[in-house]
PDB file of N, CA and C in Angstrom:
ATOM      1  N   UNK A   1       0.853  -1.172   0.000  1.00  0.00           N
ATOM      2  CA  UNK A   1       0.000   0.000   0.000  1.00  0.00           C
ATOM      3  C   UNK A   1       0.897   1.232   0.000  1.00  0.00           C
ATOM      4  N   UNK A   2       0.547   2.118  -0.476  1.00  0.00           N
ATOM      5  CA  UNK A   2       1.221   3.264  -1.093  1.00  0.00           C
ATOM      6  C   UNK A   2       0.966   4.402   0.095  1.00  0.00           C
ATOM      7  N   UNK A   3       1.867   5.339   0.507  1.00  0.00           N
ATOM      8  CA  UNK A   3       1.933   6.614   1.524  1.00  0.00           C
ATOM      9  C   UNK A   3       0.253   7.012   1.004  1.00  0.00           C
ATOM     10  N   UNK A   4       0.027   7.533   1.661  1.00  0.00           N
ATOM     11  CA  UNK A   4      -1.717   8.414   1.147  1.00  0.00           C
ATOM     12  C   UNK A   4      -2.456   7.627   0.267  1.00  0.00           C
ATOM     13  N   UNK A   5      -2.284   6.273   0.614  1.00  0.00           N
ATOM     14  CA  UNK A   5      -3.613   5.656  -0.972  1.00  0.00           C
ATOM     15  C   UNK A   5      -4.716   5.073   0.241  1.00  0.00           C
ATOM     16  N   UNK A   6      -5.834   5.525  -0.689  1.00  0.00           N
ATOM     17  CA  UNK A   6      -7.090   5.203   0.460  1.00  0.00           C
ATOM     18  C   UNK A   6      -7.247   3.109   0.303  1.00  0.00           C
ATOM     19  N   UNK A   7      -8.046   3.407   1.486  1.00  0.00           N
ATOM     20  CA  UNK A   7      -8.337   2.051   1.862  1.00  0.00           C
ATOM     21  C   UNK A   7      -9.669   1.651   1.899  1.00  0.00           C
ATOM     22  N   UNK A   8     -10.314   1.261   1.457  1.00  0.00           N
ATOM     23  CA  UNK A   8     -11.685   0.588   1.441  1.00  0.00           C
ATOM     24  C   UNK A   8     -12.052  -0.582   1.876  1.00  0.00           C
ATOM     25  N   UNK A   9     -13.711  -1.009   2.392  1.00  0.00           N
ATOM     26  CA  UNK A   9     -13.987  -1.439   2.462  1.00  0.00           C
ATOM     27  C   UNK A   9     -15.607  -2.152   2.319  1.00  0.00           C
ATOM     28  N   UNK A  10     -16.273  -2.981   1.622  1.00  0.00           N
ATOM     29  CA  UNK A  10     -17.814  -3.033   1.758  1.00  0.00           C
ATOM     30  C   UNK A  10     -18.306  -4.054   3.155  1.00  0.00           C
ATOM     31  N   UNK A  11     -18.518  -3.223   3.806  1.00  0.00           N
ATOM     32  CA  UNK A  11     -18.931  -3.648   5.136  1.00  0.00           C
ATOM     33  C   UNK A  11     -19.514  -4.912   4.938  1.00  0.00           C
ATOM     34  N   UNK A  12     -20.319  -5.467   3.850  1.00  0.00           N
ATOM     35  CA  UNK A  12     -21.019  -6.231   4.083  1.00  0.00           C
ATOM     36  C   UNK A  12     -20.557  -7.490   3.286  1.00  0.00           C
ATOM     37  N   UNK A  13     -18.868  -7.207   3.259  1.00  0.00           N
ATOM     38  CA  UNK A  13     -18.462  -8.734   2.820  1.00  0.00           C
ATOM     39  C   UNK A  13     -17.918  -9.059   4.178  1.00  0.00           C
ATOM     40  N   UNK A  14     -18.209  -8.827   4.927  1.00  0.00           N
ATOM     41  CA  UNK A  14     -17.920  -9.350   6.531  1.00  0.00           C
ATOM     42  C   UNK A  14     -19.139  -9.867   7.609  1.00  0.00           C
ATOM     43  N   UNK A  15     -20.155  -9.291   6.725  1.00  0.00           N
ATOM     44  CA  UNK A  15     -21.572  -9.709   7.777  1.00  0.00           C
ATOM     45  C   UNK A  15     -22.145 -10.833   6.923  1.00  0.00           C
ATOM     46  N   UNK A  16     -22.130 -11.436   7.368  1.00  0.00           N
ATOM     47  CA  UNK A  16     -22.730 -12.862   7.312  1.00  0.00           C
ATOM     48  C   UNK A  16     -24.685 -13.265   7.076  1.00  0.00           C
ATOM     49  N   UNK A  17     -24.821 -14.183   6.903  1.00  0.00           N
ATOM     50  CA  UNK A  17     -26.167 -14.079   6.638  1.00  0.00           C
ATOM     51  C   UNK A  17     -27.310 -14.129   8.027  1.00  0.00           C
ATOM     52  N   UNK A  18     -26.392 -15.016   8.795  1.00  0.00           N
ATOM     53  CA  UNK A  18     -27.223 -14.764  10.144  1.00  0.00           C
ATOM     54  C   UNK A  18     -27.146 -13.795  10.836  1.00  0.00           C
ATOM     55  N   UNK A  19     -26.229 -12.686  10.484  1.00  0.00           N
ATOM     56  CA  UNK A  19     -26.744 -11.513  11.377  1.00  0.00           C
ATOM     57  C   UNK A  19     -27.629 -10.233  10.517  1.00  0.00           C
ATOM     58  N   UNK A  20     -28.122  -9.459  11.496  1.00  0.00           N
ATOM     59  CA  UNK A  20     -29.013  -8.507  11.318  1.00  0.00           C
ATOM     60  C   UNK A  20     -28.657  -7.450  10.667  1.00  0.00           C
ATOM     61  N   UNK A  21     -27.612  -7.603  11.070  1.00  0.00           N
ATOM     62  CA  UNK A  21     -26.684  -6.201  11.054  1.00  0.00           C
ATOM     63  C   UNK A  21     -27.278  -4.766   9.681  1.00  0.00           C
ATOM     64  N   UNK A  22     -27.283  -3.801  10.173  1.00  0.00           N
ATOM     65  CA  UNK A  22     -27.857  -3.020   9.122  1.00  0.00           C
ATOM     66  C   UNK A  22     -27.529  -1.113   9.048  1.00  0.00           C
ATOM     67  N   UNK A  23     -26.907  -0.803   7.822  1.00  0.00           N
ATOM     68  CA  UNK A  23     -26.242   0.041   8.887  1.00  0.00           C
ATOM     69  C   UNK A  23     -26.652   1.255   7.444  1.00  0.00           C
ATOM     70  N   UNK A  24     -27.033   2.432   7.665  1.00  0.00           N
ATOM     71  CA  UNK A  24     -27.499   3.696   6.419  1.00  0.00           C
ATOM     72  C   UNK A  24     -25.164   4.312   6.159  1.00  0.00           C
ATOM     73  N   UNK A  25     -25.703   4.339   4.828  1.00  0.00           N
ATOM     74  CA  UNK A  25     -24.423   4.918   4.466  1.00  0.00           C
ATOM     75  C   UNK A  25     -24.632   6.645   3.607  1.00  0.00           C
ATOM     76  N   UNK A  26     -23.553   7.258   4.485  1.00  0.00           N
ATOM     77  CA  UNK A  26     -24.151   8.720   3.822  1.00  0.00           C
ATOM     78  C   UNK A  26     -22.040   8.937   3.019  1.00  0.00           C
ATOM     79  N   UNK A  27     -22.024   8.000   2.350  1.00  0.00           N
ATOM     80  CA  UNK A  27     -20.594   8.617   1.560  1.00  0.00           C
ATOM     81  C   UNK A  27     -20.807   9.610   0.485  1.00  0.00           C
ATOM     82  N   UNK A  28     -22.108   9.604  -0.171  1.00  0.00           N
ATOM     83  CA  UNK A  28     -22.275  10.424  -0.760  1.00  0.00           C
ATOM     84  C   UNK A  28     -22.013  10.112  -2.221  1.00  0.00           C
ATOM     85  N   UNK A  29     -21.524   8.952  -2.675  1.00  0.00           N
ATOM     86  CA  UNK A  29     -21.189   8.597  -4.188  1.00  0.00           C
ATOM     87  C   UNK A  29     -22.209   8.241  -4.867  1.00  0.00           C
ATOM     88  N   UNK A  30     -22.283   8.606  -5.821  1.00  0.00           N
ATOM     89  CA  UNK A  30     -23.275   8.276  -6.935  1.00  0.00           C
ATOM     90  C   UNK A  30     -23.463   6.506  -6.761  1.00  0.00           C
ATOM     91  N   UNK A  31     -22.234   6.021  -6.720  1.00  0.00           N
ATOM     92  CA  UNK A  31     -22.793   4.370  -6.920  1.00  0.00           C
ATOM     93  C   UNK A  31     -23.427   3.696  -5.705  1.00  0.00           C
ATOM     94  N   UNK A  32     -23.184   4.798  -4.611  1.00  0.00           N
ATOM     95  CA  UNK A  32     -23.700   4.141  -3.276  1.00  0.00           C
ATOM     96  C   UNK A  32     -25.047   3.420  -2.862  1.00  0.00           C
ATOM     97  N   UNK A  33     -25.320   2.004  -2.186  1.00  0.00           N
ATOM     98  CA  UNK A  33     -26.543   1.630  -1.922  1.00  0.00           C
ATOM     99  C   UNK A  33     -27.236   2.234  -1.368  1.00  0.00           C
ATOM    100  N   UNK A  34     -26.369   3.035  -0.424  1.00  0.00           N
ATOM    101  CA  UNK A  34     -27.545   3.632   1.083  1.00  0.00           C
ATOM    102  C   UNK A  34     -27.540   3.095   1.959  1.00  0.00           C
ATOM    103  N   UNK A  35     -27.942   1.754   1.682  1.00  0.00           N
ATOM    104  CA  UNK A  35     -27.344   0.796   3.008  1.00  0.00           C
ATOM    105  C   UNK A  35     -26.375   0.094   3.241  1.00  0.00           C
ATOM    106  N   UNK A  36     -25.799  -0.441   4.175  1.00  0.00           N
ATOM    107  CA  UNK A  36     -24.745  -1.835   4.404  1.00  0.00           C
ATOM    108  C   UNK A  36     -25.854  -2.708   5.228  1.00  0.00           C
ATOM    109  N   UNK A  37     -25.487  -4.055   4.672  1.00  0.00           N
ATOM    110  CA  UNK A  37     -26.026  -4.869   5.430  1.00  0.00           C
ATOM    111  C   UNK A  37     -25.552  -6.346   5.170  1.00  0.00           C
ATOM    112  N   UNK A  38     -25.970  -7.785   5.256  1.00  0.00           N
ATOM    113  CA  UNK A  38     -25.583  -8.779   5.305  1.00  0.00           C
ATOM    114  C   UNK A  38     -24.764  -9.057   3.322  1.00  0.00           C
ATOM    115  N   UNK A  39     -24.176  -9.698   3.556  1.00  0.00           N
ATOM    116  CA  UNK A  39     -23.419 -10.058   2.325  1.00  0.00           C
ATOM    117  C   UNK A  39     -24.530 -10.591   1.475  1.00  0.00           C
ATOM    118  N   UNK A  40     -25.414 -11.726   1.559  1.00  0.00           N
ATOM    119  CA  UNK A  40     -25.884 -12.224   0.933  1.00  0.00           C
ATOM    120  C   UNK A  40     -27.135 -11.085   0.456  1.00  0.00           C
ATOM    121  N   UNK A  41     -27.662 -10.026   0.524  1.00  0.00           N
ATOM    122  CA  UNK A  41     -28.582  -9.188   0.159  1.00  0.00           C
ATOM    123  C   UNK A  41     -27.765  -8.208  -0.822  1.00  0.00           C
ATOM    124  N   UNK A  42     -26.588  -8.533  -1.312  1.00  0.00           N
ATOM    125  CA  UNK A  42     -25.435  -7.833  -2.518  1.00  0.00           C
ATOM    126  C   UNK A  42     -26.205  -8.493  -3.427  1.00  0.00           C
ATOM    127  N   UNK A  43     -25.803  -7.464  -4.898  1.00  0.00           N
ATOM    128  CA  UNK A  43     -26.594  -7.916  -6.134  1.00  0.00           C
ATOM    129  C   UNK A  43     -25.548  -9.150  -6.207  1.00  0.00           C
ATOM    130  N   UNK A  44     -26.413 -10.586  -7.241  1.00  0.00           N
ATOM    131  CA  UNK A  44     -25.498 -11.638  -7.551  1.00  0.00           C
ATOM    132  C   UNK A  44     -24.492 -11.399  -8.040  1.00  0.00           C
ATOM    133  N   UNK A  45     -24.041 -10.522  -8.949  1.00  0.00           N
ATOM    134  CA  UNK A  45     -22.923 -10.139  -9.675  1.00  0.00           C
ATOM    135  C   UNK A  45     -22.149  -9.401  -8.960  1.00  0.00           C
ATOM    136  N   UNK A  46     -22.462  -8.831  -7.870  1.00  0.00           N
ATOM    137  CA  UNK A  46     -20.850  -7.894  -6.984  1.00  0.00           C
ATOM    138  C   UNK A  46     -21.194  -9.389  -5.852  1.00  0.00           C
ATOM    139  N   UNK A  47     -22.032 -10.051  -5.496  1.00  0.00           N
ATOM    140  CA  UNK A  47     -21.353 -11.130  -4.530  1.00  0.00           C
ATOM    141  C   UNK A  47     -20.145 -12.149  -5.376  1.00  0.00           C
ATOM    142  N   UNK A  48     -20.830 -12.569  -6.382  1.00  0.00           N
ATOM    143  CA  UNK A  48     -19.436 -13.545  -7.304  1.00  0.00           C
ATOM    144  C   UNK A  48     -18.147 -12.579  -7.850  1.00  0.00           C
ATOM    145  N   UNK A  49     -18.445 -11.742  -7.668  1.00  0.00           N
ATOM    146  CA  UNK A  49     -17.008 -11.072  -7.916  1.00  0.00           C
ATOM    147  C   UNK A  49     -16.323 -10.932  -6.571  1.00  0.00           C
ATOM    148  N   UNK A  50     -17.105 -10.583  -5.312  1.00  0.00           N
ATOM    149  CA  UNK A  50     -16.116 -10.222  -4.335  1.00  0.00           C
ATOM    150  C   UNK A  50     -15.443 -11.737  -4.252  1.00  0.00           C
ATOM    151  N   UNK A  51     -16.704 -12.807  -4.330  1.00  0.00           N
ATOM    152  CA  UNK A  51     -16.228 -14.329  -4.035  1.00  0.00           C
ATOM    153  C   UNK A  51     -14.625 -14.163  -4.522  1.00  0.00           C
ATOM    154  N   UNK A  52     -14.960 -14.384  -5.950  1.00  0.00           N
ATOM    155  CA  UNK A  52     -13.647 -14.543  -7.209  1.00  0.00           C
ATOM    156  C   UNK A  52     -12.670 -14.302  -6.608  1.00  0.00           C
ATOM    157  N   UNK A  53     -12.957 -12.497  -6.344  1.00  0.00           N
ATOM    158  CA  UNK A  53     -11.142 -11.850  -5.818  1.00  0.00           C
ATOM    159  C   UNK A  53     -10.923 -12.003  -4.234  1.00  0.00           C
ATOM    160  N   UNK A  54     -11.699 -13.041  -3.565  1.00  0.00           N
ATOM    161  CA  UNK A  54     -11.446 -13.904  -2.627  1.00  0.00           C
ATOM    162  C   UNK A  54     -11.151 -12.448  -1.080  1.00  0.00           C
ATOM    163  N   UNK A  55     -12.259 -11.585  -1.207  1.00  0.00           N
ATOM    164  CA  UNK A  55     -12.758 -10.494  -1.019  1.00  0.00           C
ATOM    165  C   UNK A  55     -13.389 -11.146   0.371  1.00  0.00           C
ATOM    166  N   UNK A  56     -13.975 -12.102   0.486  1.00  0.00           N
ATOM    167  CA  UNK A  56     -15.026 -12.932   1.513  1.00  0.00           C
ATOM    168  C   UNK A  56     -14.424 -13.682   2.318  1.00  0.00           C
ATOM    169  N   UNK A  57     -14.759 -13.172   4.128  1.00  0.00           N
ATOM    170  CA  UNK A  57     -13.798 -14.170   4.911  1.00  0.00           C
ATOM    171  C   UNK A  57     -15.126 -15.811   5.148  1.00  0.00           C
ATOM    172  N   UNK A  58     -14.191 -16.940   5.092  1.00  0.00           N
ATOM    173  CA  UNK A  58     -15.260 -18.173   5.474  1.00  0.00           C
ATOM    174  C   UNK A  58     -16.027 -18.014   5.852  1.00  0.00           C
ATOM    175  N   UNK A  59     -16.027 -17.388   7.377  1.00  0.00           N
ATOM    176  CA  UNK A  59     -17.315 -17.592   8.234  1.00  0.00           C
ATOM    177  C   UNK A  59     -18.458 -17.089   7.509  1.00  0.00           C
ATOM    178  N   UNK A  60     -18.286 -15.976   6.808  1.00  0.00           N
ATOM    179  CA  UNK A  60     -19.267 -14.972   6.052  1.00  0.00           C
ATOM    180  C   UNK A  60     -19.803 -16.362   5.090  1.00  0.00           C
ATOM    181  N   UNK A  61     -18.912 -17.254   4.037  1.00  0.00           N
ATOM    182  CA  UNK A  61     -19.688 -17.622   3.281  1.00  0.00           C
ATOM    183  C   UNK A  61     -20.124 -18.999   4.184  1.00  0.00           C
ATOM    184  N   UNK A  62     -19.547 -19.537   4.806  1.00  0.00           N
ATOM    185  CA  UNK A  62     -20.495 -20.161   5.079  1.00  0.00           C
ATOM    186  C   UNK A  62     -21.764 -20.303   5.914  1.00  0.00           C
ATOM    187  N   UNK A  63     -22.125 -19.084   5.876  1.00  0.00           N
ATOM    188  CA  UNK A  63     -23.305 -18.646   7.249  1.00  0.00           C
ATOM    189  C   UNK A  63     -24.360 -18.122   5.538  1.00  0.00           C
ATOM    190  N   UNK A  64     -23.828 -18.593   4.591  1.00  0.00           N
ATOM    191  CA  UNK A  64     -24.753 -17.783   3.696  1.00  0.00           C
ATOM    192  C   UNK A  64     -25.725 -18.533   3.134  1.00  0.00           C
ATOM    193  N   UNK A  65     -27.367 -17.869   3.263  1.00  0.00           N
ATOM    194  CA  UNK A  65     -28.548 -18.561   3.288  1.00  0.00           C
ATOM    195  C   UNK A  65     -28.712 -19.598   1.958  1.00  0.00           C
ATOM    196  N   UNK A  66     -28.335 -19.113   0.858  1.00  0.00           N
ATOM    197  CA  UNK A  66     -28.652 -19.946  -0.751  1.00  0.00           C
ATOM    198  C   UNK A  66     -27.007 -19.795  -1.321  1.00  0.00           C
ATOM    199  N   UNK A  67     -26.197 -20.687  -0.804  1.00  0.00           N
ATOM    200  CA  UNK A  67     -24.638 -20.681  -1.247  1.00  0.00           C
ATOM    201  C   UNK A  67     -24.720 -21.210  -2.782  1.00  0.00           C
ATOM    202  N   UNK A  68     -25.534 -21.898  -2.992  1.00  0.00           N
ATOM    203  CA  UNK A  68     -26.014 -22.742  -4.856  1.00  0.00           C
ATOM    204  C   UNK A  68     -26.063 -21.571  -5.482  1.00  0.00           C
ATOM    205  N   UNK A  69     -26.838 -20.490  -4.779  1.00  0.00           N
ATOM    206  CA  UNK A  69     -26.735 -18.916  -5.701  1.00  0.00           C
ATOM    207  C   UNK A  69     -25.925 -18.379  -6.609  1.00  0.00           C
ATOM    208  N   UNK A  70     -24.906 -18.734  -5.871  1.00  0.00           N
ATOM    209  CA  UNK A  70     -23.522 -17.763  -6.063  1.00  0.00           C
ATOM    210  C   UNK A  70     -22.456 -18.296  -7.539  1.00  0.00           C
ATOM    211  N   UNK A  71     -23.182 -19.939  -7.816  1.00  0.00           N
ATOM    212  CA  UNK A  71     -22.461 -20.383  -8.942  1.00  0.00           C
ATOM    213  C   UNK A  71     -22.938 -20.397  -9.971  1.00  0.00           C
TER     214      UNK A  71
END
């Protein structure tokens, strides 16, 4: 990581499907959801990509409600 390069994160490749968790996002970007919340409520196409670039810790996928989804 580079002096001054930002760091990101989507909160909700860490929340899992059994929790509640739910949180309003005010970043202000045009692409923003608005919300954070459980991983598995990501459109199918940004969940198989975070999958891919291996973006997703275990516990997250395996707590996830329809895992057949994702292939």
């Amino acid at each position: 990581i580079q002096p001054r390069s930002e760091i990101v994160i989507d909160y909700s490749t860490i929340t899992g499907d059994d929790d509640i968790y739910r949180m309003r996002c005010h970043c202000g970007s045009r692409r923003c959801r608005r919300w954070v919340g459980r991983f598995g409520l990501l459109p199918i196409q940004l969940r198989r990509d975070y999958l891919k670039r291996g973006l997703v810790p275990a516990p997250v996928i395996a707590a996830l409600e329809e895992p057949d989804a994702l292939r």
